[in-house]
PDB file of N, CA and C in Angstrom:
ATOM      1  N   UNK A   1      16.839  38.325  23.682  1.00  0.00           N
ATOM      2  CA  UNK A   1      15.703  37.520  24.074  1.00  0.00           C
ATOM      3  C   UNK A   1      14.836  37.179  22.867  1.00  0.00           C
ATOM      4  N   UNK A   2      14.381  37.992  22.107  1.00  0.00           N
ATOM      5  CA  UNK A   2      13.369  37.920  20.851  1.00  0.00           C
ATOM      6  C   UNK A   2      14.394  37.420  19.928  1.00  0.00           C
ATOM      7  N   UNK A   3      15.386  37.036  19.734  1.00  0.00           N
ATOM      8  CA  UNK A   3      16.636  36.134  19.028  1.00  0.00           C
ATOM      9  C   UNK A   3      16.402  34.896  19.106  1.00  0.00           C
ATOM     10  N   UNK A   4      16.327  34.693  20.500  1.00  0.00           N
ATOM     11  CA  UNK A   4      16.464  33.263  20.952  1.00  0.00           C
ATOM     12  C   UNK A   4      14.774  32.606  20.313  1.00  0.00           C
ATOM     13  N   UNK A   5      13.695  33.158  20.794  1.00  0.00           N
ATOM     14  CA  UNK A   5      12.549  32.844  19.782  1.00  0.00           C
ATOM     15  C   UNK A   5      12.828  32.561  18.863  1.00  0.00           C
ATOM     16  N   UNK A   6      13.123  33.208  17.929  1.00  0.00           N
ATOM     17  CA  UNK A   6      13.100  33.617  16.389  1.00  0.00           C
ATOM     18  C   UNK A   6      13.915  32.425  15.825  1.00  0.00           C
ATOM     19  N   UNK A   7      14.972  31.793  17.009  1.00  0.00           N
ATOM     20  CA  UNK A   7      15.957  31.146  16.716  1.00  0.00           C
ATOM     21  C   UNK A   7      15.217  29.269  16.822  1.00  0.00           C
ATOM     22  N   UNK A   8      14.283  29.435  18.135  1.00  0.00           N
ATOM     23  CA  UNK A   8      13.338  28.657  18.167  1.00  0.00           C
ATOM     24  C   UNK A   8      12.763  28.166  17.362  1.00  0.00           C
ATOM     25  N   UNK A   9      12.050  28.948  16.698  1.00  0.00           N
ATOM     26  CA  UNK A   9      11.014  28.807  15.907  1.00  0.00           C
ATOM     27  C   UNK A   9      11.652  28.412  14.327  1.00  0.00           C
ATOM     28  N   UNK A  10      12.448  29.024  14.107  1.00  0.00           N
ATOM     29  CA  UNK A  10      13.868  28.702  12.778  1.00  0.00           C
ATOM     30  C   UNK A  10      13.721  27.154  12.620  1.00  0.00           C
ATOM     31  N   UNK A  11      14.390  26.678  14.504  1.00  0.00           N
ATOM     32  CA  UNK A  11      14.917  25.349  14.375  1.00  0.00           C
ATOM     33  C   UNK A  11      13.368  24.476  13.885  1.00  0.00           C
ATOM     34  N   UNK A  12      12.296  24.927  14.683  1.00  0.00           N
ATOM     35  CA  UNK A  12      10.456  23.946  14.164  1.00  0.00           C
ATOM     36  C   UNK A  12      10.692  23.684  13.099  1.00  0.00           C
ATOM     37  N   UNK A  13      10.770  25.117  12.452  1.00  0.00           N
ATOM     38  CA  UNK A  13      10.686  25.367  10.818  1.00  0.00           C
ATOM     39  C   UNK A  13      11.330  23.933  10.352  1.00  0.00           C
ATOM     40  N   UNK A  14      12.838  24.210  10.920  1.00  0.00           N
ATOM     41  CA  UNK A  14      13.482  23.031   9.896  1.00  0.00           C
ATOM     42  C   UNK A  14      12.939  21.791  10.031  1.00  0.00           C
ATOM     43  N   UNK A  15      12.652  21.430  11.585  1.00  0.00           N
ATOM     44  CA  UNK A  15      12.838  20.328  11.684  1.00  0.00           C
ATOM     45  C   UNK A  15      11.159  19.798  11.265  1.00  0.00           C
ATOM     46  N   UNK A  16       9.929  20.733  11.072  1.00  0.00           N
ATOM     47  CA  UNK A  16       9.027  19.966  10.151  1.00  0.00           C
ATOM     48  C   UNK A  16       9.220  20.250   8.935  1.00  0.00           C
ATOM     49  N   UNK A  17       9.851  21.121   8.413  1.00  0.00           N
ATOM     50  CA  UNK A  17       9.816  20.742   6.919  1.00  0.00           C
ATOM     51  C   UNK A  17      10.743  19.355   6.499  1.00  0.00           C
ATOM     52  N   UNK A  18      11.769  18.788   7.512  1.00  0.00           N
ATOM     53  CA  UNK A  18      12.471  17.638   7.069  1.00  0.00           C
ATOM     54  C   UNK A  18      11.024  16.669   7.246  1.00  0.00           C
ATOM     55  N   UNK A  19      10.342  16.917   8.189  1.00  0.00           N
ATOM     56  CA  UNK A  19       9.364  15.861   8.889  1.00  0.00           C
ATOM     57  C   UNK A  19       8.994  15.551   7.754  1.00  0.00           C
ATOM     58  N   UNK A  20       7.992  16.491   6.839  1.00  0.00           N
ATOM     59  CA  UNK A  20       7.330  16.538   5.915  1.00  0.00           C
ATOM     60  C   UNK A  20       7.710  15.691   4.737  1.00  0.00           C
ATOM     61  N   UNK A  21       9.010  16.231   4.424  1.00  0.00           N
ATOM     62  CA  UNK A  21      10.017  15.427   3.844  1.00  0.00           C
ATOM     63  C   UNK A  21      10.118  13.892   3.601  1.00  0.00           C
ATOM     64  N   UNK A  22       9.995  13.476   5.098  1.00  0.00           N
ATOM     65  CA  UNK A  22      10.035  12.358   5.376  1.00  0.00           C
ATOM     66  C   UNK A  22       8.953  11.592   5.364  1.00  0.00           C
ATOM     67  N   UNK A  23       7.913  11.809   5.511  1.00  0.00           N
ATOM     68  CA  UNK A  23       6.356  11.621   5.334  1.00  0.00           C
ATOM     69  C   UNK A  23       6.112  11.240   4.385  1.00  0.00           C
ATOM     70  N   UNK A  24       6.637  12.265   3.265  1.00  0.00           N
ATOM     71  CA  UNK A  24       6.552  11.831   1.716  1.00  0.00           C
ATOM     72  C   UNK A  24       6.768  11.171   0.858  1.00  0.00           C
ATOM     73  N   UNK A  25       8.211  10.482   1.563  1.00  0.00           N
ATOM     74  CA  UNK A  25       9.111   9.610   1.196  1.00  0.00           C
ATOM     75  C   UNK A  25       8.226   8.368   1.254  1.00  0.00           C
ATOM     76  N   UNK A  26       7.836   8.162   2.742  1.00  0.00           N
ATOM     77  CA  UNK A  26       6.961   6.894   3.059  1.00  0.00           C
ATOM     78  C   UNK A  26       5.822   6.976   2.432  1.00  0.00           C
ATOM     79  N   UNK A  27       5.258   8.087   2.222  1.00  0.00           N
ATOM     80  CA  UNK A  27       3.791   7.766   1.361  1.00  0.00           C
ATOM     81  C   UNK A  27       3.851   7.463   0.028  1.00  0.00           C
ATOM     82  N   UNK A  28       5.191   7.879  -0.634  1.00  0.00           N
ATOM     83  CA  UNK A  28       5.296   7.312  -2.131  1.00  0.00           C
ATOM     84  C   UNK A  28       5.185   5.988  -1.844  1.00  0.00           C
ATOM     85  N   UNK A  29       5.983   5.384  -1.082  1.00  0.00           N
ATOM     86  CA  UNK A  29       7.038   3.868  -0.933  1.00  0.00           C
ATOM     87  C   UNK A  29       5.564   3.505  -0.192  1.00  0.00           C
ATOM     88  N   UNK A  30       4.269   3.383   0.138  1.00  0.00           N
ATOM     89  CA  UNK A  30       3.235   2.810   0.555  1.00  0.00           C
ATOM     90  C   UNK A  30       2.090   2.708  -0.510  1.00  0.00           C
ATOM     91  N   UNK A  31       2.253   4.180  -0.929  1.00  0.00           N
ATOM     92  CA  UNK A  31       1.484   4.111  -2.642  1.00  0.00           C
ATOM     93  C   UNK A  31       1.959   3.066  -3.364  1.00  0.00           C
ATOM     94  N   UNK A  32       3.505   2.761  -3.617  1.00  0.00           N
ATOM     95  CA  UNK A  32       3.851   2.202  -4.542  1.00  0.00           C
ATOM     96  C   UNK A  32       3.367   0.469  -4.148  1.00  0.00           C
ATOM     97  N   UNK A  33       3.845   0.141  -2.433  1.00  0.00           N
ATOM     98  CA  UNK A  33       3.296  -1.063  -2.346  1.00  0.00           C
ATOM     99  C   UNK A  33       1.885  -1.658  -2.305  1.00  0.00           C
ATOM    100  N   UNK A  34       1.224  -0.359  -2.048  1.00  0.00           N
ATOM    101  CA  UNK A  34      -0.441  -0.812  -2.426  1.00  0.00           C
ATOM    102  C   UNK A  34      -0.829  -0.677  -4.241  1.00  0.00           C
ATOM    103  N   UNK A  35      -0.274  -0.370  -4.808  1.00  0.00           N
ATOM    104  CA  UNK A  35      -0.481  -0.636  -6.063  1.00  0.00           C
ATOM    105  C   UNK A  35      -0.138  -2.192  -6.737  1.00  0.00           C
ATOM    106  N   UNK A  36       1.297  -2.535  -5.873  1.00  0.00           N
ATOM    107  CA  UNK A  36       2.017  -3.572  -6.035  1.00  0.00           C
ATOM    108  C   UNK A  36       0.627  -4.563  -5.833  1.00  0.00           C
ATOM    109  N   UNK A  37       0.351  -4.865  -4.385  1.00  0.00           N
ATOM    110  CA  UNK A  37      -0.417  -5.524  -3.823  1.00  0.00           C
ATOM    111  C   UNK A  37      -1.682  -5.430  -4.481  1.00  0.00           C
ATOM    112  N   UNK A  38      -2.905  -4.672  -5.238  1.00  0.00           N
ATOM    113  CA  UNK A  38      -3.581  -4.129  -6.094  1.00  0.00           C
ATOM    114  C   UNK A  38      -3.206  -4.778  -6.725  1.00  0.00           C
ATOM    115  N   UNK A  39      -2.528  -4.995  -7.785  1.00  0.00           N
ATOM    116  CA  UNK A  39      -2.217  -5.772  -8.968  1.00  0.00           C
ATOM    117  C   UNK A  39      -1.470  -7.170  -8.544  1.00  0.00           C
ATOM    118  N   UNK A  40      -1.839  -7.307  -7.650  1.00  0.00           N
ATOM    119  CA  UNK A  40      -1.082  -8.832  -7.171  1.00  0.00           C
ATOM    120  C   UNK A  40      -2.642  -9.788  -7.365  1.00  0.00           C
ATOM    121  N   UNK A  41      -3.521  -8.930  -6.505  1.00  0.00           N
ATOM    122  CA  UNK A  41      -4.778  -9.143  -6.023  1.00  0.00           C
ATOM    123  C   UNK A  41      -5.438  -9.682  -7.472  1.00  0.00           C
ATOM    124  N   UNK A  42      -5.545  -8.810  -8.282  1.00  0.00           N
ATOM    125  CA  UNK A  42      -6.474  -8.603  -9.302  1.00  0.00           C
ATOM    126  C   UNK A  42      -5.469 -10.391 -10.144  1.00  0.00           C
ATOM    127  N   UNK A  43      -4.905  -9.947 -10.453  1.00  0.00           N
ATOM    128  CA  UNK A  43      -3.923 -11.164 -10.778  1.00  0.00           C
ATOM    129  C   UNK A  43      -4.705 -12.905 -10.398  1.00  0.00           C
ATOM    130  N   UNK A  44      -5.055 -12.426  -9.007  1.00  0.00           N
ATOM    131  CA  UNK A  44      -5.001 -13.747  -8.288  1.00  0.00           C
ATOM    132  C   UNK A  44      -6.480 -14.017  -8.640  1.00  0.00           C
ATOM    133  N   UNK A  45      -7.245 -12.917  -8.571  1.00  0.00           N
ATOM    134  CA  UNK A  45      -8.711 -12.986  -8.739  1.00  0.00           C
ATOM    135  C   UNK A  45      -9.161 -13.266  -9.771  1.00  0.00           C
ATOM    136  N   UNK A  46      -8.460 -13.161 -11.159  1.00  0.00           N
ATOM    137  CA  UNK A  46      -8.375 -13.498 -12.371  1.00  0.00           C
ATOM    138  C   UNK A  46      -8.617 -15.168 -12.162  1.00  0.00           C
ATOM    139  N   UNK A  47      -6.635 -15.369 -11.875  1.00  0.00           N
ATOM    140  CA  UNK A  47      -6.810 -16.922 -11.614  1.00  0.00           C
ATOM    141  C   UNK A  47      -7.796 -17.756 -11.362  1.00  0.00           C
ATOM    142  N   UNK A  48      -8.252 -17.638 -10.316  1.00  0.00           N
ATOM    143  CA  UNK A  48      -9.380 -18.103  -9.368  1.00  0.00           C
ATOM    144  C   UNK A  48     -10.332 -18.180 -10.270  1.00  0.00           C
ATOM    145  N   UNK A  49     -10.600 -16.991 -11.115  1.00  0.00           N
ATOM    146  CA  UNK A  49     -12.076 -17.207 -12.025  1.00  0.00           C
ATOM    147  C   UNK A  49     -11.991 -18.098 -13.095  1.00  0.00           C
ATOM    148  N   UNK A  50     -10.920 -18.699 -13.355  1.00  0.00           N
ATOM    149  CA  UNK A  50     -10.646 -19.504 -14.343  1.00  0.00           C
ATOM    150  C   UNK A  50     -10.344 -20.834 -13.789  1.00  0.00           C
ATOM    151  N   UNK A  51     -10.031 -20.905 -12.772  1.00  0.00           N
ATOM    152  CA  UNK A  51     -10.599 -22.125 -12.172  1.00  0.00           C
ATOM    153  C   UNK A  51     -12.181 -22.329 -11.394  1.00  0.00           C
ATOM    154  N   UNK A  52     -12.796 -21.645 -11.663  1.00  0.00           N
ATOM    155  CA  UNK A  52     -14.428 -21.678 -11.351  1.00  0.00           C
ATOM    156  C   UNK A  52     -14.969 -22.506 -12.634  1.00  0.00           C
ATOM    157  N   UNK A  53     -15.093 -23.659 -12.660  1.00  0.00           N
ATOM    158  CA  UNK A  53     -15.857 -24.562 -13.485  1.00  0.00           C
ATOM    159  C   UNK A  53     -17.349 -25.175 -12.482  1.00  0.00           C
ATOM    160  N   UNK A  54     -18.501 -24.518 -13.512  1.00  0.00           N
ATOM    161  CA  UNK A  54     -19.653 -24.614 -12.755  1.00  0.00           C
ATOM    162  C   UNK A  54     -19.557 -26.927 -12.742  1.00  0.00           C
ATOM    163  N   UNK A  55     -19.770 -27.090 -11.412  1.00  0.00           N
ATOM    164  CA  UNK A  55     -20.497 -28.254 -11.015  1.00  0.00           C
ATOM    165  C   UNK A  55     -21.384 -29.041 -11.554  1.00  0.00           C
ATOM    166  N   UNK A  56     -21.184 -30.121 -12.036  1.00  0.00           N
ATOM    167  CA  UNK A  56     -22.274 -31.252 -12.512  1.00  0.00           C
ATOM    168  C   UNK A  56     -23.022 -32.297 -11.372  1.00  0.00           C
ATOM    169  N   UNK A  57     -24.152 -31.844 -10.888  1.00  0.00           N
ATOM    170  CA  UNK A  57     -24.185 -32.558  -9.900  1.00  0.00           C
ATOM    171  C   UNK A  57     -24.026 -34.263 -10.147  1.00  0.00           C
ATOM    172  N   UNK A  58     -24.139 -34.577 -11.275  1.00  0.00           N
ATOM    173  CA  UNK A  58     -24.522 -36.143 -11.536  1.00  0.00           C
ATOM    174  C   UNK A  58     -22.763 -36.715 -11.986  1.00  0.00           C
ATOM    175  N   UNK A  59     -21.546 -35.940 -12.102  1.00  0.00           N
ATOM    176  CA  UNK A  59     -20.445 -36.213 -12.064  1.00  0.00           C
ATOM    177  C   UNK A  59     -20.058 -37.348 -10.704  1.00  0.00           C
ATOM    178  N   UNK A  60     -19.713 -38.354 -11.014  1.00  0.00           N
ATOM    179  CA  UNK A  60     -19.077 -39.045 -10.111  1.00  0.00           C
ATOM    180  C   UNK A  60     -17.550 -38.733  -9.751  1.00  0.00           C
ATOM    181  N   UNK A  61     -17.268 -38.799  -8.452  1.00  0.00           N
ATOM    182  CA  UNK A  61     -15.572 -38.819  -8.156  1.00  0.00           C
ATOM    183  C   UNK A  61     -14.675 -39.420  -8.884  1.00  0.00           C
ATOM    184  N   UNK A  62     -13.812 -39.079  -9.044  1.00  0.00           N
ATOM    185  CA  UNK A  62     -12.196 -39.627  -9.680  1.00  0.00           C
ATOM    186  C   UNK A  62     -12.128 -40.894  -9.377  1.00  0.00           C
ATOM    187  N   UNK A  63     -12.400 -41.328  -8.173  1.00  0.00           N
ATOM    188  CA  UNK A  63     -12.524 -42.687  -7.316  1.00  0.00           C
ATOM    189  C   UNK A  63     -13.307 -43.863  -7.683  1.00  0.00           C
ATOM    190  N   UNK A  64     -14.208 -43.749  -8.520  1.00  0.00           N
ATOM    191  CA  UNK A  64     -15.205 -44.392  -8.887  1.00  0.00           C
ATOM    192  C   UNK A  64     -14.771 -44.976  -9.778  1.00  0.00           C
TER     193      UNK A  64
END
């Protein structure tokens, strides 16, 4: 009877330490894509600031 516990509790063991395992796996591979994305960002935000040319209000359109 106290086997079959012991035997129980064995199988938890394994099967969260794979859990854990597995957890870890995905939190690298989510770290890695929020860094990705992080430096995608910053990238883009760069861009953007270099196309920020302050406004002349007295500039006429292209059209003109």
């Amino acid at each position: 009877m106290q086997n079959d516990g012991v035997a129980r509790l064995e199988e938890r063991m394994a099967w969260l330490e794979r859990h854990v395992l597995e957890q870890d796996k995905v939190m690298l591979q989510q770290g890695d894509a929020l860094k990705k994305l992080s430096d995608e960002l910053a990238a883009l935000r760069e861009r953007m600031a270099g196309r920020e040319a302050p406004l002349d209000p007295n500039e006429r359109p292209p059209h003109y």
